[in-house]
Protein backbone atom coordinates (compact mmCIF):
# COMPACT_ATOMS: atom_id res chain seq x y z
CA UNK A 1 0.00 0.00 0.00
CA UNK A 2 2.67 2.57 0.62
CA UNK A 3 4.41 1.35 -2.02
CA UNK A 4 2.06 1.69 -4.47
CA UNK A 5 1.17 5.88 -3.02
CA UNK A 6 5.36 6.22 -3.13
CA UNK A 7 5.01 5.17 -7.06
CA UNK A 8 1.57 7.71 -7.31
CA UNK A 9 3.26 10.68 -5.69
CA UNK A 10 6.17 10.12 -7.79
CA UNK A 11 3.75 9.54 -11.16
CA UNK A 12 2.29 12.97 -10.25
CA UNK A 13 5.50 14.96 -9.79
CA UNK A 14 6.66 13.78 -12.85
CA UNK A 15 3.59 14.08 -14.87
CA UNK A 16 3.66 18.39 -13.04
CA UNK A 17 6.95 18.36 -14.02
CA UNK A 18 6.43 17.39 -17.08
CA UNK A 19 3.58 19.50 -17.84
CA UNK A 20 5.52 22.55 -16.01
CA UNK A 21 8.59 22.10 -18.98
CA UNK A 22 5.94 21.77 -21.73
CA UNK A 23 4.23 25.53 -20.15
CA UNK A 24 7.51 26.96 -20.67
CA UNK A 25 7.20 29.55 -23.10
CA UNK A 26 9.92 31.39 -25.39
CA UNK A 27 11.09 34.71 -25.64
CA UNK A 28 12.67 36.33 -28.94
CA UNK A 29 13.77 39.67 -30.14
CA UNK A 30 14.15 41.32 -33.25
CA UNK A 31 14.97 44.70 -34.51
CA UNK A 32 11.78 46.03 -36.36
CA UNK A 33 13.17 48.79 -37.98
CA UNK A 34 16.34 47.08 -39.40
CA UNK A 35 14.61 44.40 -40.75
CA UNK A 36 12.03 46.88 -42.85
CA UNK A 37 15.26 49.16 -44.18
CA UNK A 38 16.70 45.99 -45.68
CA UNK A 39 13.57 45.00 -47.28
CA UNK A 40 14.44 45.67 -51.18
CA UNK A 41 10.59 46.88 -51.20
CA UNK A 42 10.95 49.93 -48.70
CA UNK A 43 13.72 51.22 -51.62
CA UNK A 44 11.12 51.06 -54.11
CA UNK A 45 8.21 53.12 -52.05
CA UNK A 46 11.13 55.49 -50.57
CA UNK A 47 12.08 56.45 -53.92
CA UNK A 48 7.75 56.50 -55.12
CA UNK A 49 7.32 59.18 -51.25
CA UNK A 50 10.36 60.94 -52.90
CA UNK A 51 8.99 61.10 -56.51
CA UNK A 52 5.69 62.54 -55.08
CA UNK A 53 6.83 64.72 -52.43
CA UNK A 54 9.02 66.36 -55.25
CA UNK A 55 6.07 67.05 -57.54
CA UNK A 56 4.38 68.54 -54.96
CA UNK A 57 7.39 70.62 -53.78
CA UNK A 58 7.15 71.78 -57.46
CA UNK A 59 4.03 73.20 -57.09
CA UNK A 60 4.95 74.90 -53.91
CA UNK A 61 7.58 76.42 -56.09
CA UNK A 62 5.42 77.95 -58.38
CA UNK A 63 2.70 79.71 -55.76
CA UNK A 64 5.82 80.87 -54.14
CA UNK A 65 7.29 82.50 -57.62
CA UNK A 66 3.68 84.22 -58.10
CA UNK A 67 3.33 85.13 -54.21
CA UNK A 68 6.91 86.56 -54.52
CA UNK A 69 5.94 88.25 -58.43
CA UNK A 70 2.42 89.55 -56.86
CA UNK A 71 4.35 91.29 -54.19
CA UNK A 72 7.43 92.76 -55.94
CA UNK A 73 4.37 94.13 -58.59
CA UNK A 74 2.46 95.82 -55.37
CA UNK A 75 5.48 97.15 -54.21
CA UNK A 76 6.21 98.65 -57.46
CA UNK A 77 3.29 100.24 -58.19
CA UNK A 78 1.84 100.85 -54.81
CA UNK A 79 2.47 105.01 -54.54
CA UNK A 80 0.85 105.07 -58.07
CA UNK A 81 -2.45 102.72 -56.65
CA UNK A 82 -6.01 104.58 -55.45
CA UNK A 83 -7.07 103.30 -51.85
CA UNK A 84 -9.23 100.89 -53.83
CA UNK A 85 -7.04 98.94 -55.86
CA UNK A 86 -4.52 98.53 -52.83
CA UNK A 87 -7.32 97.36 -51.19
CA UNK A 88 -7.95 94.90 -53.61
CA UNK A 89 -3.90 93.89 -54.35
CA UNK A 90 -3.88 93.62 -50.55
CA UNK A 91 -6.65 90.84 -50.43
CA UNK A 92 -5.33 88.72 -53.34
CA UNK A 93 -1.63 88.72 -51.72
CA UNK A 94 -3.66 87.43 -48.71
CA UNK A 95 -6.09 85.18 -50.07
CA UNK A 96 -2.94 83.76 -51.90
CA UNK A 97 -0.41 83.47 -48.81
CA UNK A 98 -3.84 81.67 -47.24
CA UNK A 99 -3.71 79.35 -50.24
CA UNK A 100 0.00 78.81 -49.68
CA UNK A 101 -0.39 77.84 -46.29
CA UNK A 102 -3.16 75.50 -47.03
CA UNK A 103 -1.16 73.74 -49.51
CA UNK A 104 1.64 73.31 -46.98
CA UNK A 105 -0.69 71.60 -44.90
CA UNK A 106 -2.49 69.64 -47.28
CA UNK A 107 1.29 68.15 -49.24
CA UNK A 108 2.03 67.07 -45.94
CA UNK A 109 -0.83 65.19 -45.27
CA UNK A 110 -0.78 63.75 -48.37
CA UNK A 111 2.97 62.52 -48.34
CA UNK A 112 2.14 61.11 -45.29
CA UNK A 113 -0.97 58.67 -46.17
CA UNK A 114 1.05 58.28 -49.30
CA UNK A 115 4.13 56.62 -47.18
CA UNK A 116 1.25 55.05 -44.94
CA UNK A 117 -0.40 53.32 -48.44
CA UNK A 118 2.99 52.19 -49.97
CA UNK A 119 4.71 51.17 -46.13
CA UNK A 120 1.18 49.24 -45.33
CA UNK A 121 2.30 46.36 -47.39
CA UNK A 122 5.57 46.15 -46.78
CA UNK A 123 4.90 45.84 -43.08
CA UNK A 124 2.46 43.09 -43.13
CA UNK A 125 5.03 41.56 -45.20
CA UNK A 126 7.32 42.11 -42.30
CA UNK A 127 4.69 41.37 -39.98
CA UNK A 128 4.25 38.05 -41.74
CA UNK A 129 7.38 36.67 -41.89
CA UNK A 130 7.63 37.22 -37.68
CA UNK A 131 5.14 35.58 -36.83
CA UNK A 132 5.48 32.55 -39.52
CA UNK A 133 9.36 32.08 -37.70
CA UNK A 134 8.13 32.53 -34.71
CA UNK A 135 5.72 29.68 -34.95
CA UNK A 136 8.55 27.31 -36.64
CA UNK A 137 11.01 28.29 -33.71
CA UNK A 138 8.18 27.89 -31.23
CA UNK A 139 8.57 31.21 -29.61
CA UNK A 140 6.04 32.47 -27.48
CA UNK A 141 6.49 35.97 -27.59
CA UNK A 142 8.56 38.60 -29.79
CA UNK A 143 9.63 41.64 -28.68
CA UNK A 144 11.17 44.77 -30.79
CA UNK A 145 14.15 45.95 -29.60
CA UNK A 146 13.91 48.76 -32.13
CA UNK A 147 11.58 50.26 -29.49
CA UNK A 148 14.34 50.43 -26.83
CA UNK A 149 11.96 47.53 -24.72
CA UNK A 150 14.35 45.23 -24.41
CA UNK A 151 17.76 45.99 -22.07
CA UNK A 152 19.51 42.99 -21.99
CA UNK A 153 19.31 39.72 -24.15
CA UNK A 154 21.17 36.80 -25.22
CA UNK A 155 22.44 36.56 -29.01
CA UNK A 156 20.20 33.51 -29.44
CA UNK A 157 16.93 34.70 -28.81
CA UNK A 158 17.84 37.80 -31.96
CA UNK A 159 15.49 36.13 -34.88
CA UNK A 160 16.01 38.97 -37.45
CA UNK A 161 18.44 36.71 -39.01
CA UNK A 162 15.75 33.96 -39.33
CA UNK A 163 13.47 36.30 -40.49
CA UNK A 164 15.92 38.03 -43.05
CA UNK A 165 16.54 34.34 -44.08
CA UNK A 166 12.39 33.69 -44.74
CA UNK A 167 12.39 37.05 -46.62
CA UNK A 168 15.05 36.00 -48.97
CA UNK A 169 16.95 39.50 -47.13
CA UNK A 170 20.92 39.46 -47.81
């Protein structure tokens, strides 16, 4: 009889044991942000943000050139202008420096949800390829180190090369 609640106790610390190893879960780390700037496909919507951002500073350029041609004309003429016509001058310089402004605001907006639309992809890609090694390695939990979370970790527990590796990354 107590042989045979020696040989249960001992059954049920190994089978807690057992299930205590299995519970163990696995840590990794990876660097976010140097994984996506090796991605050949962040090159290719850099150089698309840079392309549009570029057109649109070209257009800045040009309401600049007519702000700066609108004033240099009022200047000019302005001893030579009746009370009405200044008047007037006065409001289209505004109404264009108002424009200006507005299209300041607007470019960056839109070069913004431009690099959102073209990044979007790229990052799910990213995104993707984490969580597929992740599952192969079995590891529990990733953490970016990009985000200054992590202080102190072993070399092993880095998967950006794994993940480099899945994204065919050099």
């Amino acid at each position: 009889m107590k042989r045979s609640i020696k040989v249960l106790v001992v059954a049920l610390v190994l089978l807690f044991a057992g299930a205590k190893a299995e519970a163990q879960v696995k840590f990794g780390h990876i660097n976010v942000g140097e994984l996506v700037s090796s991605m050949p496909d962040i090159k290719d919507a850099d150089k698309k943000i840079q392309e549009f951002a570029n057109t649109l500073d070209g257009q800045m350029k040009t309401m600049t050139t007519e702000y700066q041609t609108k004033i240099a004309d009022f200047q000019a003429k302005e001893k030579t202008m009746t009370d009405p016509i200044k008047e007037a001058k006065v409001k289209e310089i505004q109404d264009l420096e108002k424009r200006i402004g507005e299209f300041q605001q607007k470019a960056q907006q839109d070069i913004q949800k431009k690099q959102e639309e073209l990044y979007a992809p790229i990052l799910k890609k990213a995104e993707d390829a984490i969580k597929a090694v992740a599952a192969e390695n079995k590891i529990g939990y990733v953490f970016d180190s990009s985000k200054g979370v992590i202080i102190v970790s072993p070399d092993g527990d880095n998967i950006l090369p794994l993940v480099k590796k899945k994204l065919a990354i050099q």
